[in-house]
C-alpha atoms as a PDB file:
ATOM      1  CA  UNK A   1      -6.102  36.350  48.629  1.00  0.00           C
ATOM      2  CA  UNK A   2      -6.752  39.950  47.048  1.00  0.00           C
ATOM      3  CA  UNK A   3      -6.948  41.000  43.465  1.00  0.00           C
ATOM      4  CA  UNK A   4      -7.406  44.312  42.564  1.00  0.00           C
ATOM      5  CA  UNK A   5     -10.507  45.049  40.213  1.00  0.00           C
ATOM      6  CA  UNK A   6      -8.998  44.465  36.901  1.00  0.00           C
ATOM      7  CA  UNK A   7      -7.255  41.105  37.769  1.00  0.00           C
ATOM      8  CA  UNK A   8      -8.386  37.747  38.301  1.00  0.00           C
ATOM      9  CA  UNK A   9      -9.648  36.289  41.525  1.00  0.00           C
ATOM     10  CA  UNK A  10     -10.194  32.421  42.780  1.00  0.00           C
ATOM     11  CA  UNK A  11     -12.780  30.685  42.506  1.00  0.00           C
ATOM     12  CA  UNK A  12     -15.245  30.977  45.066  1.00  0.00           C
ATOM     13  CA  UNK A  13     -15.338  27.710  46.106  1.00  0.00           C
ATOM     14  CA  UNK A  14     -11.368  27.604  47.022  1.00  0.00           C
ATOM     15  CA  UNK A  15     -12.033  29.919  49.895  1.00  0.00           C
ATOM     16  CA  UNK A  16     -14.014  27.120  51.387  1.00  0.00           C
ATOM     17  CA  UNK A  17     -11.093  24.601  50.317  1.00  0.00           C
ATOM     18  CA  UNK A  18      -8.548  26.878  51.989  1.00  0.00           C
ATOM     19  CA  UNK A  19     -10.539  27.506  55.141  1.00  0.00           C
ATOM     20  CA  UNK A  20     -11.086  23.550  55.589  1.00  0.00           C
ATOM     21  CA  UNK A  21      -7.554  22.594  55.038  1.00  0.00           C
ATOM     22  CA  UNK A  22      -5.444  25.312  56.729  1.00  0.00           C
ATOM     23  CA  UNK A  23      -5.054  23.968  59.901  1.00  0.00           C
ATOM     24  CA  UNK A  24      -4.239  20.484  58.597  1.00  0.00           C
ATOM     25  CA  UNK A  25      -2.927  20.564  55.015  1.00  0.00           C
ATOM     26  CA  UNK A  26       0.962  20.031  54.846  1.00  0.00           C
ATOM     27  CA  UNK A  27       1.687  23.004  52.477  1.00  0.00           C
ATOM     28  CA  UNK A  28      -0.274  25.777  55.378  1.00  0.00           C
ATOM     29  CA  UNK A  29       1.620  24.567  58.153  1.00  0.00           C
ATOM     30  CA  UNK A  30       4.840  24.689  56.765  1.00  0.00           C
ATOM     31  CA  UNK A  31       3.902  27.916  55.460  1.00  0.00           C
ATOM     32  CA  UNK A  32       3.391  29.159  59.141  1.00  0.00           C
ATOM     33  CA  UNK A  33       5.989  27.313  60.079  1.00  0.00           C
ATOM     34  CA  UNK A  34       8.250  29.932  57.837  1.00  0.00           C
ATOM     35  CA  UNK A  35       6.084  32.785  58.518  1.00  0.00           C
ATOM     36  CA  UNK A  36       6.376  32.393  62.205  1.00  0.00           C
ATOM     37  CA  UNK A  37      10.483  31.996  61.808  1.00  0.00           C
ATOM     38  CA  UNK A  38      10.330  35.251  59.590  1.00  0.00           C
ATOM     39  CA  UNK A  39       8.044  37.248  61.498  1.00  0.00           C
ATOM     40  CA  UNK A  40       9.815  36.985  64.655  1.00  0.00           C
ATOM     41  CA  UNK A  41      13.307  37.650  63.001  1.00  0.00           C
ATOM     42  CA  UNK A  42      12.537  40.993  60.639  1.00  0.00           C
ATOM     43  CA  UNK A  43       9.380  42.477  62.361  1.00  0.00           C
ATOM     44  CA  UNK A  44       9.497  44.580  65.506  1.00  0.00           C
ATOM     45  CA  UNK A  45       6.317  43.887  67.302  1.00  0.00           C
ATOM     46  CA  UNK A  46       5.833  47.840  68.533  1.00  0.00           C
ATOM     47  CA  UNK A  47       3.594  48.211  65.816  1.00  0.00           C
ATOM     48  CA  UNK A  48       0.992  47.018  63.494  1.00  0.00           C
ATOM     49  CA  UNK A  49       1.655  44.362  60.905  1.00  0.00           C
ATOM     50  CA  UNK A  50      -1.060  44.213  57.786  1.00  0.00           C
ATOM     51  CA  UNK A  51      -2.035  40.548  56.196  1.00  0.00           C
ATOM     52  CA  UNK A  52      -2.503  41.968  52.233  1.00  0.00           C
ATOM     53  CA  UNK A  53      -4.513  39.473  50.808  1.00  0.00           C
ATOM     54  CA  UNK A  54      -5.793  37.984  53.960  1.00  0.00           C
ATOM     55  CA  UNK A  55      -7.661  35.524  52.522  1.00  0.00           C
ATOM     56  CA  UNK A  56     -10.138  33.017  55.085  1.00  0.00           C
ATOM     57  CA  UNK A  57      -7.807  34.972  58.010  1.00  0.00           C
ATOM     58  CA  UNK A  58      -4.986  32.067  58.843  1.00  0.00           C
ATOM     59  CA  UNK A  59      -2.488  34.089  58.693  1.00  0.00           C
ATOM     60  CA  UNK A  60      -4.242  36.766  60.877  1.00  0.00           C
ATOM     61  CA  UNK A  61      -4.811  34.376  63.693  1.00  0.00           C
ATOM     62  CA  UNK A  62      -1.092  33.065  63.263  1.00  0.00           C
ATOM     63  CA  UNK A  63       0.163  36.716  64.146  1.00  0.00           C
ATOM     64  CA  UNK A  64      -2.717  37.264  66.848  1.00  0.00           C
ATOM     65  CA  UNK A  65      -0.852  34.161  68.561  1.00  0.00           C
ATOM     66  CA  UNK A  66       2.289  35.650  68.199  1.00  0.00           C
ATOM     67  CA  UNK A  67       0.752  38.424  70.217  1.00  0.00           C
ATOM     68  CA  UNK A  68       1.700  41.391  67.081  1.00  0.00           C
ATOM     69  CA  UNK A  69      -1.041  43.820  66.341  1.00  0.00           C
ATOM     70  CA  UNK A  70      -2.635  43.409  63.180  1.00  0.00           C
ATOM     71  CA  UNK A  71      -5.064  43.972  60.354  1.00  0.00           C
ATOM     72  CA  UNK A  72      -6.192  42.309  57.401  1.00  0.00           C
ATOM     73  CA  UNK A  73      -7.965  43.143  53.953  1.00  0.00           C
ATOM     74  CA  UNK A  74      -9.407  41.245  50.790  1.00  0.00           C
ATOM     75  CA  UNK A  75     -10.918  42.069  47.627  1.00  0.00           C
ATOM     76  CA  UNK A  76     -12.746  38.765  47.934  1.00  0.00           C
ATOM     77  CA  UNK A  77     -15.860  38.670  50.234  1.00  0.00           C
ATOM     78  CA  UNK A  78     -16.147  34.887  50.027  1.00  0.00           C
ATOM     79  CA  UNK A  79     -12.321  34.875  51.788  1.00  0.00           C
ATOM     80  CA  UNK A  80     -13.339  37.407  54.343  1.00  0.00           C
ATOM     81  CA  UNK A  81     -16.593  35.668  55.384  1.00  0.00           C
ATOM     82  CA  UNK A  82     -14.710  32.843  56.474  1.00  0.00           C
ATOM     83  CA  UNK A  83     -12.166  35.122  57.830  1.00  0.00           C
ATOM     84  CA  UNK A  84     -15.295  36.644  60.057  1.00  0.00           C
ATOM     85  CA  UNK A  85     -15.446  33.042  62.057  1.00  0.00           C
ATOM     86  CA  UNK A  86     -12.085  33.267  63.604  1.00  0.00           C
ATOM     87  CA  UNK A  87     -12.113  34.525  67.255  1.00  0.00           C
ATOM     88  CA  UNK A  88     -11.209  37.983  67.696  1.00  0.00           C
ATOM     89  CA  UNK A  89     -11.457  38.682  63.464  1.00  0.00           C
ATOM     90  CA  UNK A  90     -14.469  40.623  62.633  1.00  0.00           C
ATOM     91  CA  UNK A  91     -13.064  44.112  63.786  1.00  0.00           C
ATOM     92  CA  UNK A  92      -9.315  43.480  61.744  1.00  0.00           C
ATOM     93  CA  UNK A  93     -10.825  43.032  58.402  1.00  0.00           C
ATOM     94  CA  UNK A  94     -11.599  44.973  55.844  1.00  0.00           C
ATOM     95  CA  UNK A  95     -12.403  45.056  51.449  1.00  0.00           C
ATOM     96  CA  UNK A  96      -9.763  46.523  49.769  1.00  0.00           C
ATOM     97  CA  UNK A  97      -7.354  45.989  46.978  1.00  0.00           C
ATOM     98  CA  UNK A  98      -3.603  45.440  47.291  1.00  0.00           C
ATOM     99  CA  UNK A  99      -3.219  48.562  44.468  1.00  0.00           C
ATOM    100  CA  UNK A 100      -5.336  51.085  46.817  1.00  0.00           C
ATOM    101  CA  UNK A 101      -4.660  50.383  49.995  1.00  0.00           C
ATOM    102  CA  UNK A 102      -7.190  52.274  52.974  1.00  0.00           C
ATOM    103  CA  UNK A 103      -4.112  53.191  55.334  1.00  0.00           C
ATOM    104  CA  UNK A 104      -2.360  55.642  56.151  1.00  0.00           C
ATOM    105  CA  UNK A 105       2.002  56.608  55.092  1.00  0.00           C
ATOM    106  CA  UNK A 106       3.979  54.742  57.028  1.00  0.00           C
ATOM    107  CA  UNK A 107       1.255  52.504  59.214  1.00  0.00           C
ATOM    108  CA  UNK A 108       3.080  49.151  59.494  1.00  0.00           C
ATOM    109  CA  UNK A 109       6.481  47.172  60.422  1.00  0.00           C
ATOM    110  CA  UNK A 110       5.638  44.971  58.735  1.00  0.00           C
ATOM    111  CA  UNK A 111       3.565  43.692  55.312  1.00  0.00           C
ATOM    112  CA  UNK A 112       2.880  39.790  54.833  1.00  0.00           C
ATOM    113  CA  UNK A 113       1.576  38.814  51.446  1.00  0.00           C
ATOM    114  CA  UNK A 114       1.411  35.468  50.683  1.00  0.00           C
ATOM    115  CA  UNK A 115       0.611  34.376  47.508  1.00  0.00           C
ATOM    116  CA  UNK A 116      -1.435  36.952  46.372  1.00  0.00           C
ATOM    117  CA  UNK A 117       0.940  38.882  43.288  1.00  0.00           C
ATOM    118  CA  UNK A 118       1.108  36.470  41.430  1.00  0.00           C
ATOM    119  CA  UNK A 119      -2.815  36.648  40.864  1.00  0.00           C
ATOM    120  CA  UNK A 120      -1.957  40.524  39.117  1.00  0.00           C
ATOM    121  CA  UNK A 121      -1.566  41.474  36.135  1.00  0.00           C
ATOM    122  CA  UNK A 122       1.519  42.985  35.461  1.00  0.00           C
ATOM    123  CA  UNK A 123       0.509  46.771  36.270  1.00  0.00           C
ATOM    124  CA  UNK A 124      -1.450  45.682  39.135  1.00  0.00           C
ATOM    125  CA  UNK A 125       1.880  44.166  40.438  1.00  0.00           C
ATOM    126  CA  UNK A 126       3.252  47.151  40.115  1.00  0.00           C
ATOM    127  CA  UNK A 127       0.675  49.571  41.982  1.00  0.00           C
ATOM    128  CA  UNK A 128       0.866  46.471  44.738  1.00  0.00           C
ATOM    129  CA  UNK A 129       3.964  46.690  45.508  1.00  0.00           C
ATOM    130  CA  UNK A 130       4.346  50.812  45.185  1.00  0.00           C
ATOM    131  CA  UNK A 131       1.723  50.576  47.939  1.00  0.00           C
ATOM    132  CA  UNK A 132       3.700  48.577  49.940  1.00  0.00           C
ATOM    133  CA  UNK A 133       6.301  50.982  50.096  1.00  0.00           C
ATOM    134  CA  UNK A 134       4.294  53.953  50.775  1.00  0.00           C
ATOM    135  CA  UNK A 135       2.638  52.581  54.092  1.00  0.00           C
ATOM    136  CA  UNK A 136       5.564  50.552  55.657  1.00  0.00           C
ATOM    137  CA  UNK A 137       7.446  52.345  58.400  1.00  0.00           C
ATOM    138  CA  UNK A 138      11.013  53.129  57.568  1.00  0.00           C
ATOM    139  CA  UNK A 139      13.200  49.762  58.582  1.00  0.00           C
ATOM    140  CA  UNK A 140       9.923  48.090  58.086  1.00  0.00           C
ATOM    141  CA  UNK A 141       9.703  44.253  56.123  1.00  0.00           C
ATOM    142  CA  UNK A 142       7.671  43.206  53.354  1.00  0.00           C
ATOM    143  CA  UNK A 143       7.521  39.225  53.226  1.00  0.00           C
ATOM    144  CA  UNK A 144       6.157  37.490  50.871  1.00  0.00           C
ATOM    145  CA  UNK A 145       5.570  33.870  49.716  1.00  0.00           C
ATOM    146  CA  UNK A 146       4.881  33.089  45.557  1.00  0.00           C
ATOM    147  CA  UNK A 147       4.985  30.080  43.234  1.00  0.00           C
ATOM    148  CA  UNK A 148       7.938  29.258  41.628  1.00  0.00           C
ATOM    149  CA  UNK A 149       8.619  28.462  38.091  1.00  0.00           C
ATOM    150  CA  UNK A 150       6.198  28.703  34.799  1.00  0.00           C
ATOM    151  CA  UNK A 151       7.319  25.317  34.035  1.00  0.00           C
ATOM    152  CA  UNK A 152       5.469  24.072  37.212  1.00  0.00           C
ATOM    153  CA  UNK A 153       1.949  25.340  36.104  1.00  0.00           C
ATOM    154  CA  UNK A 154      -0.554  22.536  36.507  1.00  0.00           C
ATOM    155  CA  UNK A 155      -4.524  22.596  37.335  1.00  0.00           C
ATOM    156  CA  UNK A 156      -4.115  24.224  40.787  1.00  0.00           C
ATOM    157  CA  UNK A 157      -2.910  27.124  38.575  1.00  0.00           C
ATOM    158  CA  UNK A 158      -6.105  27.224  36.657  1.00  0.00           C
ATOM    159  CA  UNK A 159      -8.142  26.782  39.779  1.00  0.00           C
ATOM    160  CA  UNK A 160      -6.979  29.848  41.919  1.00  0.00           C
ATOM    161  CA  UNK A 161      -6.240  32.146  38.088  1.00  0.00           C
ATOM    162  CA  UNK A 162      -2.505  32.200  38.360  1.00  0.00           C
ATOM    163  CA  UNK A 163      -1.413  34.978  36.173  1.00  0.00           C
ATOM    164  CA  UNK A 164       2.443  33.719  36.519  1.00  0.00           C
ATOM    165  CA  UNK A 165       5.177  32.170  38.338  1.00  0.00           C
ATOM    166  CA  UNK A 166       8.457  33.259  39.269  1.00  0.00           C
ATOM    167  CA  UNK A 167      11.688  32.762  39.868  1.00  0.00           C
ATOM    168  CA  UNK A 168      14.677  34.199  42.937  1.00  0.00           C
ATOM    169  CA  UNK A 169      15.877  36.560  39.932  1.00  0.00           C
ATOM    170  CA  UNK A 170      12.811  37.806  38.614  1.00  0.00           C
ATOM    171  CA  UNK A 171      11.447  38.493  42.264  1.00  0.00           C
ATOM    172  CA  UNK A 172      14.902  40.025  42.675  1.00  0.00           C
ATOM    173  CA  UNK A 173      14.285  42.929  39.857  1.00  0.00           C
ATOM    174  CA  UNK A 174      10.500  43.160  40.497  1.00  0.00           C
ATOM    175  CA  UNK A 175      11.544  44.089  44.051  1.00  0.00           C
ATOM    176  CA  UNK A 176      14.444  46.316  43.470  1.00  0.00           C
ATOM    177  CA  UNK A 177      12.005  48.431  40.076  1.00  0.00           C
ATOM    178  CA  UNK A 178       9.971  48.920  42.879  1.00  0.00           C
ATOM    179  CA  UNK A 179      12.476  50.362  45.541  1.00  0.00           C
ATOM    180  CA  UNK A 180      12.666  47.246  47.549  1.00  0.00           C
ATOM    181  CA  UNK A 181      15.813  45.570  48.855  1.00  0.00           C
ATOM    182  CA  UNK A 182      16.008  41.788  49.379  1.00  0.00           C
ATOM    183  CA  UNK A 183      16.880  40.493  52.968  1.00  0.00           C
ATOM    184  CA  UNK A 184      16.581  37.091  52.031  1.00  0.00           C
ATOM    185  CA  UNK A 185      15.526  35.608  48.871  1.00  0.00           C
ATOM    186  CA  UNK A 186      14.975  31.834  48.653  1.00  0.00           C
ATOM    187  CA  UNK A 187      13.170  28.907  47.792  1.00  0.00           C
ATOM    188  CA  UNK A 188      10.821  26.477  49.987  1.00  0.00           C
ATOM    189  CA  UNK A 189       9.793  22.703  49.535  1.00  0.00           C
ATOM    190  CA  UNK A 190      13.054  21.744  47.932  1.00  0.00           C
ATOM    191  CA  UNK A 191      12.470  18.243  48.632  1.00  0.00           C
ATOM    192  CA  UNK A 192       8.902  18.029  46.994  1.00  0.00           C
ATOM    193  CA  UNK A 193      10.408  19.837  43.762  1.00  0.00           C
ATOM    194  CA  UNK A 194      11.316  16.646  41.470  1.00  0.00           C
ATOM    195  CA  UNK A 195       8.270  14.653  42.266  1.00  0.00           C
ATOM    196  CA  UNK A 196       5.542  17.468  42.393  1.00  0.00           C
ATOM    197  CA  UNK A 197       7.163  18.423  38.555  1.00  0.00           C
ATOM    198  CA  UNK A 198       6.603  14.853  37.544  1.00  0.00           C
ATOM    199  CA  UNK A 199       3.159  14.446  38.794  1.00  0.00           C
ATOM    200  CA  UNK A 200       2.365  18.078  36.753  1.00  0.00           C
ATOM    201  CA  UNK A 201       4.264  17.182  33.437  1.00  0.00           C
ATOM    202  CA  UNK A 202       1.864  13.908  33.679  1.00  0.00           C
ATOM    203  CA  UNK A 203      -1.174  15.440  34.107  1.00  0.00           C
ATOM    204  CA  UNK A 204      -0.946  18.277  32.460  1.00  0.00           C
ATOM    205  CA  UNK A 205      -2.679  16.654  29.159  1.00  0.00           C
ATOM    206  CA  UNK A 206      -5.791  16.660  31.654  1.00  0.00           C
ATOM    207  CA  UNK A 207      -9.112  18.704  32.428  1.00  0.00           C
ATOM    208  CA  UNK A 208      -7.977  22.415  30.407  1.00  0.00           C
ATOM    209  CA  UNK A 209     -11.394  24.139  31.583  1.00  0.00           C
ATOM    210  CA  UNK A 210     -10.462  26.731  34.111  1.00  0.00           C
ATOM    211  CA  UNK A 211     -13.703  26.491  35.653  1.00  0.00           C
ATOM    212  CA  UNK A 212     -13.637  22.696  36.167  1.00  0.00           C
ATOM    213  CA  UNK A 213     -10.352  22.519  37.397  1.00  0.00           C
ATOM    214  CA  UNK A 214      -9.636  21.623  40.830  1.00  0.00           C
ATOM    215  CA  UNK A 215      -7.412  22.788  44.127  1.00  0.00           C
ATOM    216  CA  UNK A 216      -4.231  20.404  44.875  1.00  0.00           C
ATOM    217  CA  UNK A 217      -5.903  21.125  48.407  1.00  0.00           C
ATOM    218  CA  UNK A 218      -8.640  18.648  47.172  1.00  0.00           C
ATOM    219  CA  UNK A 219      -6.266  15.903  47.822  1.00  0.00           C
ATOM    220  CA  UNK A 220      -7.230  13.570  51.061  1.00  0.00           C
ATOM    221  CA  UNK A 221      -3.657  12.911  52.147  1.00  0.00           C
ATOM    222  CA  UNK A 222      -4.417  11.029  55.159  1.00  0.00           C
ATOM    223  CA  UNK A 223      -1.282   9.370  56.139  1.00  0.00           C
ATOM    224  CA  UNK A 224       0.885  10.705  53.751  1.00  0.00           C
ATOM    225  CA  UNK A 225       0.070  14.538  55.215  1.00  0.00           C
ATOM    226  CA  UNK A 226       1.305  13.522  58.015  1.00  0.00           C
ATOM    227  CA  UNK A 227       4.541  12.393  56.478  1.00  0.00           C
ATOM    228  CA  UNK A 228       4.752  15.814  54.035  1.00  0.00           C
ATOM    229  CA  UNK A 229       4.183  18.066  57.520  1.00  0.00           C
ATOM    230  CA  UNK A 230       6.880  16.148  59.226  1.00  0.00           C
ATOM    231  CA  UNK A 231       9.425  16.549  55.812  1.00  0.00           C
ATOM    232  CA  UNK A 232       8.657  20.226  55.610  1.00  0.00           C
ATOM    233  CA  UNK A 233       9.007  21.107  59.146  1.00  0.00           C
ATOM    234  CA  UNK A 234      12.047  19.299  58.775  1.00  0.00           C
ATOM    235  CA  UNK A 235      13.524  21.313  55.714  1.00  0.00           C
ATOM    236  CA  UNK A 236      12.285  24.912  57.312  1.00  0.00           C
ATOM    237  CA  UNK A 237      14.329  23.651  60.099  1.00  0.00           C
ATOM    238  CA  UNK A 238      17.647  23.027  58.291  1.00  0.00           C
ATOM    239  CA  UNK A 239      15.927  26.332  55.789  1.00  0.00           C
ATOM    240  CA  UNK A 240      17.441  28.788  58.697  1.00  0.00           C
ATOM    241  CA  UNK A 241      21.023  28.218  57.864  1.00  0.00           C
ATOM    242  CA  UNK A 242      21.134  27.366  54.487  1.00  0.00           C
ATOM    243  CA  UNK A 243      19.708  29.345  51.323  1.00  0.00           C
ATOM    244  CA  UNK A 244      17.612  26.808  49.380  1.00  0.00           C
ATOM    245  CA  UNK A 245      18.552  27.060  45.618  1.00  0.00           C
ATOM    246  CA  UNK A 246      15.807  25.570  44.127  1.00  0.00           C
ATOM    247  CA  UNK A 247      12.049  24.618  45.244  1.00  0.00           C
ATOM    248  CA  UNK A 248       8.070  24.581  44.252  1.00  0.00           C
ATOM    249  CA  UNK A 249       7.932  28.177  45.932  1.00  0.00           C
ATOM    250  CA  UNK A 250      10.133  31.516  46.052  1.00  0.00           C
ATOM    251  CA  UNK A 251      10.213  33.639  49.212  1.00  0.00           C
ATOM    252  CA  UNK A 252      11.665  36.982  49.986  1.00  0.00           C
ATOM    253  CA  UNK A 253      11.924  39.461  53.102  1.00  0.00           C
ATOM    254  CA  UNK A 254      12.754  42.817  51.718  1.00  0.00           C
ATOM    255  CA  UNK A 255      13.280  46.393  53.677  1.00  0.00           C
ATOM    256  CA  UNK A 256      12.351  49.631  51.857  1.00  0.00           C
ATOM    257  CA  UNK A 257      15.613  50.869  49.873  1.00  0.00           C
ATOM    258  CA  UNK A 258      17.523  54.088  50.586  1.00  0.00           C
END
């Protein structure tokens, strides 16, 4: 995930969380799940797609499967080390920030950036997604994948320096400021919404120190993974004809405004 300079970035030890539990972990394989679904229906593959905020590269290899040309950037070396492992990887990748991006006007169909804005602080967010517009191709998609609700904050917040959460509306105006239309605007994990704001309300009276907390990835589901993946997969299924009102994360496809 990539920060610009004057905003926060994860700790360096969840790059090494993320990298271990992104091919099994519930939450990254639904996430594929929806990316793959999204990718396919809103990006042409005649031209190059960009991973902002590529992270430990999962995303990367997810399009590289999907046989679409791509590249990747970070601000975080620790993510792009482990990026560097995957086959293929070395020669997508580069350090940048999602506020000066090193391409060209009008380089990409596409832009996937998951779960990296909400890491910005406010003016940051801003730049970020003014240089999304400047190098996406006209008819060109921006997709990206955020947390939803302040009211859900909890220790994985502290852990990975959440600067805030949102909701369909306020992605809605942040997206249309910055001369973005919506395509589709939604939630994901409605399922998991009721019990995952339980378990945070309870422990939210726990560990405080930012640089103690700890990843939800942590958890050793076992078992009960399993179970999650096969709920999830189930609800992106049914996700592709219904809008979901309400869930743990907010989603949008958007095309560059006329």
């Amino acid at each position: 995930m990539a920060a610009s300079s004057t905003s926060t970035l994860m700790l360096p030890q969840e790059y090494r969380i993320m990298f271990e539990a992104e091919n099994s972990h519930w939450w990254y394989r639904a996430l594929r799940c929806w990316l793959e679904h999204v990718v396919r229906r809103y990006v042409s593959n005649d031209g190059w797609v960009l991973d902002a905020g590529c992270g430990t590269g999962a995303t990367l290899a997810l399009l590289q499967s999907l046989n679409y040309k791509s590249l990747g950037f970070d601000l975080s070396l620790s993510g792009l080390q482990f990026a560097c492992n995957r086959d293929h990887m070395f020669n997508k990748l580069c350090c940048a920030s999602v506020t000066d991006l090193p391409y060209s006007s009008n380089s990409f169909t596409g832009i996937i950036c998951a779960d990296v804005l909400y890491l910005l602080h406010d003016d940051d967010e801003v730049n970020a997604l003014r240089e999304f517009k400047r190098v996406l191709r006209p008819g060109g998609a921006l997709i990206l994948n955020l947390p939803a609700y302040e009211w859900l904050r909890g220790e994985h917040d502290q852990a990975v320096s959440t600067q805030r959460r949102y909701t369909a509306k306020s992605l809605r105006q942040k997206l249309r400021a910055a001369g973005f239309e919506p395509l589709r605007l939604e939630y994901r994990y409605m399922m998991f919404l009721p019990a995952i704001a339980l378990v945070r309300r309870v422990l939210r009276s726990g560990k405080q120190d930012a640089a103690k907390a700890s990843s939800d990835l942590t958890l050793n589901f076992g078992l009960l993974n399993s179970m999650l993946t096969y709920l999830t997969h189930t609800e992106e299924r049914f996700g592709r004809f219904i809008i979901r009102p309400f869930g743990t994360s907010v989603c949008a496809v958007a095309k560059v405004s006329h």
